[in-house]
C-alpha atoms as a PDB file:
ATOM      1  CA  UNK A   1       0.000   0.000   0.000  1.00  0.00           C
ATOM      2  CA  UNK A   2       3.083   2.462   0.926  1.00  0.00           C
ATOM      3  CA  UNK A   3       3.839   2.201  -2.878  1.00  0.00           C
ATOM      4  CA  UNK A   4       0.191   2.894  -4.280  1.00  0.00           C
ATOM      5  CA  UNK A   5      -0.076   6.132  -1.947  1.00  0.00           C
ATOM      6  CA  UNK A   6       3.110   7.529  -4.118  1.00  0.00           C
ATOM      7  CA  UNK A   7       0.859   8.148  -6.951  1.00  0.00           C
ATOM      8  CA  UNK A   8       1.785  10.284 -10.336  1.00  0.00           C
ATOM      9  CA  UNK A   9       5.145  10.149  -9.186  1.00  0.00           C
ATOM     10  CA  UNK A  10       5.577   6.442  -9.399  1.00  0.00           C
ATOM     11  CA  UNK A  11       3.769   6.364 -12.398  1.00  0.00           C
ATOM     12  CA  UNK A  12       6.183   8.456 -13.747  1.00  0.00           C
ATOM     13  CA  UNK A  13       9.228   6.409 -12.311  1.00  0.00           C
ATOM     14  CA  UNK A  14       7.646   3.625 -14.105  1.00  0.00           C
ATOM     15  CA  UNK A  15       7.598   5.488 -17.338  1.00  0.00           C
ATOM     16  CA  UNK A  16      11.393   6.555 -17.334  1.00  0.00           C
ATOM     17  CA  UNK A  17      12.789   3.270 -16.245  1.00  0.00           C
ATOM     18  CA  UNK A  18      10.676   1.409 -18.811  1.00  0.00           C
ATOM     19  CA  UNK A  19      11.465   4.166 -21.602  1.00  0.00           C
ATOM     20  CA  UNK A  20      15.430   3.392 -20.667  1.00  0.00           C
ATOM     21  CA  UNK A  21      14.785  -0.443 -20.679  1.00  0.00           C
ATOM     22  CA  UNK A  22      12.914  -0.788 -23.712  1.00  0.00           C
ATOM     23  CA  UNK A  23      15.537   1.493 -25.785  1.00  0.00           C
ATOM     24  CA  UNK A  24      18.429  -0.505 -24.483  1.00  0.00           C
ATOM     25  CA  UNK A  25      17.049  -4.214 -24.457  1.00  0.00           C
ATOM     26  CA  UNK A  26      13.659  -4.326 -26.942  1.00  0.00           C
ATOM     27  CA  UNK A  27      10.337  -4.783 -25.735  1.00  0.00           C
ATOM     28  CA  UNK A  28      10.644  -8.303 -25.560  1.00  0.00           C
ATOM     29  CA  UNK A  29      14.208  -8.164 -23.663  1.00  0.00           C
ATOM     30  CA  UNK A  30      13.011  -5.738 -20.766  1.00  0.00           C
ATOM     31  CA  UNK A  31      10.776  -7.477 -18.231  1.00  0.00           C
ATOM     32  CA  UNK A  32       8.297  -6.193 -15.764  1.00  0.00           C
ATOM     33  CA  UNK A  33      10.163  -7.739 -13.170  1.00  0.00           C
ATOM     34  CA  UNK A  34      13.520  -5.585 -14.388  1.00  0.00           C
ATOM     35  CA  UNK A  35      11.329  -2.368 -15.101  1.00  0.00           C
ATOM     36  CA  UNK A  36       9.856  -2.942 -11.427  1.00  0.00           C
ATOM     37  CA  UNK A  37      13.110  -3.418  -9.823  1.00  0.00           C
ATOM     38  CA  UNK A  38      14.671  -0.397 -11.349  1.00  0.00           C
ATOM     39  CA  UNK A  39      11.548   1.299 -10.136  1.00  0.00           C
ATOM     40  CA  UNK A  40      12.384  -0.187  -6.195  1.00  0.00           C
ATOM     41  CA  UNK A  41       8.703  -1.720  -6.578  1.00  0.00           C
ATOM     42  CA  UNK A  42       7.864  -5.149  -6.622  1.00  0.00           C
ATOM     43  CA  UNK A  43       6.229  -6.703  -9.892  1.00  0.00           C
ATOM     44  CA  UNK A  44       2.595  -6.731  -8.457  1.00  0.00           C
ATOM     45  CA  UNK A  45       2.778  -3.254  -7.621  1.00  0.00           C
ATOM     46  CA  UNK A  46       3.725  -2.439 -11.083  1.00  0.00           C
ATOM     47  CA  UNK A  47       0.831  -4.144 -12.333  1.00  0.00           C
ATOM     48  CA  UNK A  48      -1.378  -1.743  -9.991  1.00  0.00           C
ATOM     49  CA  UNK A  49      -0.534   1.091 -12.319  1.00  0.00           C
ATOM     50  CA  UNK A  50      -0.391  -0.307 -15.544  1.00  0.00           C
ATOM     51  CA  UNK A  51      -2.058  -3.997 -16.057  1.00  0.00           C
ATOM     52  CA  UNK A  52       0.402  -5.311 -18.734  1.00  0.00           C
ATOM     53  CA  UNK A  53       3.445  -4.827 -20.275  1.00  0.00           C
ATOM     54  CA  UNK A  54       1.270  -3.954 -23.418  1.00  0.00           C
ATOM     55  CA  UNK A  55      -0.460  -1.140 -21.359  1.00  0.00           C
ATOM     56  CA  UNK A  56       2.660  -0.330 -20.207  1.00  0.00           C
ATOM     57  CA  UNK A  57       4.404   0.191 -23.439  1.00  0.00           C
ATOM     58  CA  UNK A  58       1.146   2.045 -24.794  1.00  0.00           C
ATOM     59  CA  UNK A  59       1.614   4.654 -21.816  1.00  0.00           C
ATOM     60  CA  UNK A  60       5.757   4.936 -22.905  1.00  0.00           C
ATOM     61  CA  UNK A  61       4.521   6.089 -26.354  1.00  0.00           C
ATOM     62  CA  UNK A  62       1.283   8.065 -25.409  1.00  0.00           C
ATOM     63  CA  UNK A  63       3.589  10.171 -22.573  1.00  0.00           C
ATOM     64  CA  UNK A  64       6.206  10.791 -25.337  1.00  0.00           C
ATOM     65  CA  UNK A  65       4.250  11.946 -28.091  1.00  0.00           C
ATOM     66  CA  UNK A  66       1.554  13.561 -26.106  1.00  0.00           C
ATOM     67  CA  UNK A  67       4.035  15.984 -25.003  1.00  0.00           C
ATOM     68  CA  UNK A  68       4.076  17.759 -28.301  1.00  0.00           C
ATOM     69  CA  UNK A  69       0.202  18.248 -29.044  1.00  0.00           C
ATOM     70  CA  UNK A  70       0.761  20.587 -25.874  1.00  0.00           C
ATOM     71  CA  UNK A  71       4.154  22.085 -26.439  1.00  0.00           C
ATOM     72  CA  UNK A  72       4.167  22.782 -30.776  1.00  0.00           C
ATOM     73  CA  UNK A  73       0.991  25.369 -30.507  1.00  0.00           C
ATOM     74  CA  UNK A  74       1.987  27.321 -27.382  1.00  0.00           C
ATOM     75  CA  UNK A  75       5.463  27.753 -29.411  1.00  0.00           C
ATOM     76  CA  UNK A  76       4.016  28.619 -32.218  1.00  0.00           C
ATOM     77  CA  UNK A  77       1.695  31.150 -30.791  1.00  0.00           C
ATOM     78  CA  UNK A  78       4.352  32.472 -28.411  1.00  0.00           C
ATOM     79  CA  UNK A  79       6.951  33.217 -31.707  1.00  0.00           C
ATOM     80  CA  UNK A  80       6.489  36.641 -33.441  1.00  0.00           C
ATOM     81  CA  UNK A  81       7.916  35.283 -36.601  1.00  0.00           C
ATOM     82  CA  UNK A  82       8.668  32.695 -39.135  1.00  0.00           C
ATOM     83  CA  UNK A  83      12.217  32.461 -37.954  1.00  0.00           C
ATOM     84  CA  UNK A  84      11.573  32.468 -34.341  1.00  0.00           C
ATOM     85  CA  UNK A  85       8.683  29.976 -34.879  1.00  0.00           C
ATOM     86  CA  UNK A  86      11.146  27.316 -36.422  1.00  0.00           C
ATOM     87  CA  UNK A  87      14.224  28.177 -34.230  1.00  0.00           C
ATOM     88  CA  UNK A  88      11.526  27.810 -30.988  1.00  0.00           C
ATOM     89  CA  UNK A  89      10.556  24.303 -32.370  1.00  0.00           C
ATOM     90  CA  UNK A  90      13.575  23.043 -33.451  1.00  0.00           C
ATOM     91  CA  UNK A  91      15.286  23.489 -30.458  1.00  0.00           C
ATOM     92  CA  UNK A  92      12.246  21.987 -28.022  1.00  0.00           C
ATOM     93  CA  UNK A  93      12.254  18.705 -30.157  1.00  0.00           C
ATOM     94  CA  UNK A  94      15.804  18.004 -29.817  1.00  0.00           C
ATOM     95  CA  UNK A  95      16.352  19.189 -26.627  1.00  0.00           C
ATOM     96  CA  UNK A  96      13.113  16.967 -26.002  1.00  0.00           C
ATOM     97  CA  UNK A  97      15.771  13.987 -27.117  1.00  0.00           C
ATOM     98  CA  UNK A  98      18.447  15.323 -25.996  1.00  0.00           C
ATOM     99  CA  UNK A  99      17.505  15.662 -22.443  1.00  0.00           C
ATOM    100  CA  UNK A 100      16.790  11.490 -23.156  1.00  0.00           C
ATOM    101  CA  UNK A 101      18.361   9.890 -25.623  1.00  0.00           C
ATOM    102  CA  UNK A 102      16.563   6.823 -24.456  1.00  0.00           C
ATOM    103  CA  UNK A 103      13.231   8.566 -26.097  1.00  0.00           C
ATOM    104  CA  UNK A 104      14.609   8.637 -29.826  1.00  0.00           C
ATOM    105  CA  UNK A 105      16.178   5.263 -29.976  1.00  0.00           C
ATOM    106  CA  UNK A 106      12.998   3.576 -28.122  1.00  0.00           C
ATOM    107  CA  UNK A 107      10.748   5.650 -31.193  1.00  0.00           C
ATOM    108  CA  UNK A 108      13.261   4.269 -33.533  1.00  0.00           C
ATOM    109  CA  UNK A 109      13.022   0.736 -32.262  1.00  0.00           C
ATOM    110  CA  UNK A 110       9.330   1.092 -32.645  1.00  0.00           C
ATOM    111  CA  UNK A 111       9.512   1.937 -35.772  1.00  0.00           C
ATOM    112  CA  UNK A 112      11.205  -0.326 -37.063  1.00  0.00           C
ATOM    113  CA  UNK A 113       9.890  -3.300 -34.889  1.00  0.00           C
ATOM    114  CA  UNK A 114       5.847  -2.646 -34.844  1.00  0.00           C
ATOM    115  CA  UNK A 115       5.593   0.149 -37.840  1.00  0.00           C
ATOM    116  CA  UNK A 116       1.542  -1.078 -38.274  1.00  0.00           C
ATOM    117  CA  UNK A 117       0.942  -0.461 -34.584  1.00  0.00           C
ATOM    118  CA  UNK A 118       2.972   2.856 -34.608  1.00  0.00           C
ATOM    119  CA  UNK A 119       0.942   4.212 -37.681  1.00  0.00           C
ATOM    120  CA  UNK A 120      -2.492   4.793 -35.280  1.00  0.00           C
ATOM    121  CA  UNK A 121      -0.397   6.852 -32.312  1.00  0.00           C
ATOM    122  CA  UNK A 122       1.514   8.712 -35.260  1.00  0.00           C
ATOM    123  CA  UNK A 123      -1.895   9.767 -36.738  1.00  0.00           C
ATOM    124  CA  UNK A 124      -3.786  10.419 -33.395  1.00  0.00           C
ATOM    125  CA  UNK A 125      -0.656  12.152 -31.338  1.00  0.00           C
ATOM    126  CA  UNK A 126       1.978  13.559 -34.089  1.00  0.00           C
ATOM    127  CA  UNK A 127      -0.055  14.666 -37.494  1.00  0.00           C
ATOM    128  CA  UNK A 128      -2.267  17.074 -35.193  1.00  0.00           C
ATOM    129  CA  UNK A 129       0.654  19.288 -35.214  1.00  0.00           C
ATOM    130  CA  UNK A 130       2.291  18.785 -37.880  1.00  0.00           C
ATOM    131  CA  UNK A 131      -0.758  19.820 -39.602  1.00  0.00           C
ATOM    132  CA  UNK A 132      -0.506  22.922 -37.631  1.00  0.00           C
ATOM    133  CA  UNK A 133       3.522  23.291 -38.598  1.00  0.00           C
ATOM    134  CA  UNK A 134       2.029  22.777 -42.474  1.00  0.00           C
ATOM    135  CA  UNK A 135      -0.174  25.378 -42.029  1.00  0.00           C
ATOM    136  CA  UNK A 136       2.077  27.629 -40.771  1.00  0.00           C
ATOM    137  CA  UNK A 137       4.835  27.028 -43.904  1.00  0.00           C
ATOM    138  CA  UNK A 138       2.284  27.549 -46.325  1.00  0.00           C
ATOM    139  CA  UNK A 139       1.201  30.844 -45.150  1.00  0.00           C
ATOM    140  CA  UNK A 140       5.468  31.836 -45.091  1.00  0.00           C
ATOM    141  CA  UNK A 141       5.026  30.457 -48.721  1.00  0.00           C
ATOM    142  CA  UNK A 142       2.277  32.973 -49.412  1.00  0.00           C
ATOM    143  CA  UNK A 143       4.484  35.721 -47.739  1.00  0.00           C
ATOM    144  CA  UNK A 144       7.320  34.646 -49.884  1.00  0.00           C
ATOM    145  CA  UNK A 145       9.449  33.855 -46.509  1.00  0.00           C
ATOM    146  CA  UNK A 146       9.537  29.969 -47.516  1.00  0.00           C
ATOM    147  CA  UNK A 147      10.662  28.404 -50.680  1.00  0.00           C
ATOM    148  CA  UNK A 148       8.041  27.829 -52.661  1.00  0.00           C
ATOM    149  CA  UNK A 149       9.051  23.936 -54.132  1.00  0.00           C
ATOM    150  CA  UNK A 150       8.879  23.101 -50.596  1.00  0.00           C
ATOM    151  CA  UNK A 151       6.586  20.201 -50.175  1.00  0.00           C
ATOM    152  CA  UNK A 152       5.548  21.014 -46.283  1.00  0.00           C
ATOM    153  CA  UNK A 153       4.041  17.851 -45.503  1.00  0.00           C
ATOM    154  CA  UNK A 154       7.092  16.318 -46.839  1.00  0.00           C
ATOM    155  CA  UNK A 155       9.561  18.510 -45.307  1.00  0.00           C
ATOM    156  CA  UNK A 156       8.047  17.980 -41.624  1.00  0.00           C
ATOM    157  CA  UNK A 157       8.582  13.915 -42.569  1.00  0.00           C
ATOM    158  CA  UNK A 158      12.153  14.325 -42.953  1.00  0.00           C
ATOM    159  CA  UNK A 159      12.969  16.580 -40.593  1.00  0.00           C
ATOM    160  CA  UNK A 160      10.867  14.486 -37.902  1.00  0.00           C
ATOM    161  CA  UNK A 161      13.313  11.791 -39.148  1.00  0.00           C
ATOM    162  CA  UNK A 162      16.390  13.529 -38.937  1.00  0.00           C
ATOM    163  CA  UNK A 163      16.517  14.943 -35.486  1.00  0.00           C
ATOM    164  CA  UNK A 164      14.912  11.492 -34.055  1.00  0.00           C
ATOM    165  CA  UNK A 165      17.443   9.150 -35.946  1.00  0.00           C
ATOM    166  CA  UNK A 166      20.180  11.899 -35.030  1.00  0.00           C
ATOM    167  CA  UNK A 167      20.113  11.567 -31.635  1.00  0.00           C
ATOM    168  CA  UNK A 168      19.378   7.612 -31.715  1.00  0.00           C
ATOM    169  CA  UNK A 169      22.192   7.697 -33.644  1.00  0.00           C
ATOM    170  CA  UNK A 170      24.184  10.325 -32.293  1.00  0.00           C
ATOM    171  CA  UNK A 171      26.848   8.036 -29.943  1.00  0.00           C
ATOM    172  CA  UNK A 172      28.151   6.422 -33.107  1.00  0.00           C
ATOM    173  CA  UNK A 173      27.631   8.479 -35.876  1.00  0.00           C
ATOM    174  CA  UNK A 174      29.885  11.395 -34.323  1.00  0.00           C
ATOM    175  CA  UNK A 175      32.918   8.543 -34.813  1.00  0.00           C
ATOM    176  CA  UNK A 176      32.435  10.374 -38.229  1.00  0.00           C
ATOM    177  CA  UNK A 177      33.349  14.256 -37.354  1.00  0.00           C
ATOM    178  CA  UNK A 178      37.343  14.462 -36.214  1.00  0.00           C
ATOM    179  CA  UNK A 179      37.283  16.045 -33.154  1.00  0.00           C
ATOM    180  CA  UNK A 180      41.234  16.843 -32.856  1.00  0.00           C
ATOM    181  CA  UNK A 181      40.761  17.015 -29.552  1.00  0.00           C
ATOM    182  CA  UNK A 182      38.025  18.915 -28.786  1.00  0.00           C
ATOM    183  CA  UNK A 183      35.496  18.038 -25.889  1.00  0.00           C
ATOM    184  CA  UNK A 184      32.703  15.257 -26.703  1.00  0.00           C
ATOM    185  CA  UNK A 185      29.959  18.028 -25.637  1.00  0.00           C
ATOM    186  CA  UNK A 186      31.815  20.746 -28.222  1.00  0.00           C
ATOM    187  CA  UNK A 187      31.813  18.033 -30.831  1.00  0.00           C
ATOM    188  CA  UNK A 188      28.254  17.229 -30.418  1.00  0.00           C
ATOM    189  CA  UNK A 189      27.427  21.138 -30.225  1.00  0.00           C
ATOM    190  CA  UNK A 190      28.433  21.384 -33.569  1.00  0.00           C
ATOM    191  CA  UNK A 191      26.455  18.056 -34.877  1.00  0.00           C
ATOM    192  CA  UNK A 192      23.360  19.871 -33.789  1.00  0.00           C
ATOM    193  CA  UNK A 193      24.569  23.374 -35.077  1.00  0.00           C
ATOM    194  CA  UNK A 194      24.725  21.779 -38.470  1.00  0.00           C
ATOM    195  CA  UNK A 195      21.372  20.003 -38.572  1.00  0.00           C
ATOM    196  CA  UNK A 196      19.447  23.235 -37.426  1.00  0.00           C
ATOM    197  CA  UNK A 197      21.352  25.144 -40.388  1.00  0.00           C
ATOM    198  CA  UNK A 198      20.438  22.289 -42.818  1.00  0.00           C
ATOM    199  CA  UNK A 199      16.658  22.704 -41.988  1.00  0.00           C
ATOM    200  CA  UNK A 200      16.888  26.500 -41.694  1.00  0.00           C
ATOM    201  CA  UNK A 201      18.188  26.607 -45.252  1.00  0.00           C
ATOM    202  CA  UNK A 202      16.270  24.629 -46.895  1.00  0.00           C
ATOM    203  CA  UNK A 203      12.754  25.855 -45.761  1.00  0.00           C
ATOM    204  CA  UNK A 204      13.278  29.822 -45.504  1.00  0.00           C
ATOM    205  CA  UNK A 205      14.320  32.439 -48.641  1.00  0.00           C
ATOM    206  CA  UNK A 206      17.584  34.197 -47.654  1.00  0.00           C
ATOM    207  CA  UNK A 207      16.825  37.726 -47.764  1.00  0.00           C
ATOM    208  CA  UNK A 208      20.266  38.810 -48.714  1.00  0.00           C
ATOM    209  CA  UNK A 209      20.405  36.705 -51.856  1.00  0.00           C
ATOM    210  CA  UNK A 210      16.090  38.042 -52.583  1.00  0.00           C
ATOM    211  CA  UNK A 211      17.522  41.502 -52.654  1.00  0.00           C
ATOM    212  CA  UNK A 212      20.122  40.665 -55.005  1.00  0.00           C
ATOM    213  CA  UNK A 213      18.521  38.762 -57.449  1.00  0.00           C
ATOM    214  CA  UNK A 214      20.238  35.676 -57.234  1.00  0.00           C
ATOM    215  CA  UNK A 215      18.867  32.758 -58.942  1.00  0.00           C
ATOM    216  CA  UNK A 216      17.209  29.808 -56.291  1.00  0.00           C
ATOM    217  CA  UNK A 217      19.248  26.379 -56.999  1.00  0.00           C
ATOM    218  CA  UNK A 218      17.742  24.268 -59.740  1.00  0.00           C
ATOM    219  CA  UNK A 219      15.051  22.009 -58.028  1.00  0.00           C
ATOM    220  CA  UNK A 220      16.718  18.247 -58.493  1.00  0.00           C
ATOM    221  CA  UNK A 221      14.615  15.633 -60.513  1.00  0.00           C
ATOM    222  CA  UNK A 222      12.183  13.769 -59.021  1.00  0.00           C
ATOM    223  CA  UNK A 223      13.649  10.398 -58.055  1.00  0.00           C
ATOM    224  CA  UNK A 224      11.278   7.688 -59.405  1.00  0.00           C
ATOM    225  CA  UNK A 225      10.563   4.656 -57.164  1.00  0.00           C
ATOM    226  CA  UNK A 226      11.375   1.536 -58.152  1.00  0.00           C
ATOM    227  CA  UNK A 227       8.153   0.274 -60.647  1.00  0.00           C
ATOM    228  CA  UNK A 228       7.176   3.626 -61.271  1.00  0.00           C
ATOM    229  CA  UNK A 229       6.782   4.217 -65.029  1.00  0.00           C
ATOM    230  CA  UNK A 230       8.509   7.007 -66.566  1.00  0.00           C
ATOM    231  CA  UNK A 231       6.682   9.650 -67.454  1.00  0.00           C
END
């Protein structure tokens, strides 16, 4: 009973130490038992707050991505412009992941592992504001702030992908940048420098380069999928 009275709290114990466990060992590799233990809870007591493992891995991935269907439009609304709007979002998602790296490489692993049960909490807890984030690029489009080949729906895909896959990936991938040296926190500093600047550039118009009249980079070709007939 001492461990029912600690309510939301231990629910929220639960939720971190199964978040960790499931990134690092799979859904099938972490076991109540281990999730309770971490938790200092016996295995009973677990199933007090959440009545399966199945519940329990619904609640990891409802607390995760029910974060941003509160965060994205109080951002949004709280910006005073285009640029502030994307810097303000950018930075909450991966410091989001940052703060726990655990969160992207759990997502990944979901992904990847159960993509048809993903696809409903994608739809119910992510495309609400994305659609808002679409919304918002098209209007910058209108304003001629935003390139206007940008595919918004599209963009949001790949840049959902990028920052979750680059901090999943992050530990490795940074084998790739020579740091001659330099502090592992520096290094990393300037792996999330460059992905910001990748997504700044490609969605807004530089103003500099609008005033001057320099030509926009020819839009590539549209890469055909495999099967797809030429035109």
């Amino acid at each position: 009973m001492a461990e029912r009275s600690k309510g939301p709290d231990i629910t929220q114990q639960i939720l971190a130490h199964a978040t960790r466990l499931f990134a690092a060992r799979g859904f099938v590799g972490a076991s109540l038992r281990d999730i309770a233990k971490a938790v200092g809870i016996r295995k009973p007591s677990l199933l007090y707050h959440f009545n399966s493992k199945d519940d329990l891995r619904r609640g990891v991935l409802e607390n995760m991505l029910a974060h941003w269907n509160e965060v994205v439009p109080r951002l949004l609304k709280a910006a005073t412009s285009g640029h502030e709007q994307f810097q303000a979002v950018a930075t909450e998602t991966l410091e989001f992941f940052r703060a726990d790296p655990d969160r992207a490489r759990l997502l990944l692993r979901e992904l990847l592992d159960r993509p048809e049960e993903m696809k409903p909490l994608i739809v119910s807890h992510v495309q609400p504001w994305t659609k808002i984030i679409c919304d918002y690029i098209r209007k910058g489009q209108q304003q001629g702030r935003v390139h206007a080949d940008i595919d918004p729906e599209a963009y949001i895909v790949h840049m959902i992908n990028l920052m979750v896959c680059g901090v999943a990936l992050q530990d490795s991938i940074l084998a790739l940048m020579p740091s001659g040296g330099e502090e592992a926190a520096r290094a990393t500093q300037r792996y999330v420098d460059e992905l910001l600047r990748v997504a700044r550039a490609g969605l807004f118009i530089d103003p500099a380069a609008a005033r001057e009249g320099i030509e926009p980079p020819v839009a590539l070709p549209r890469v055909r999928p495999p099967g797809d007939p030429a035109p």
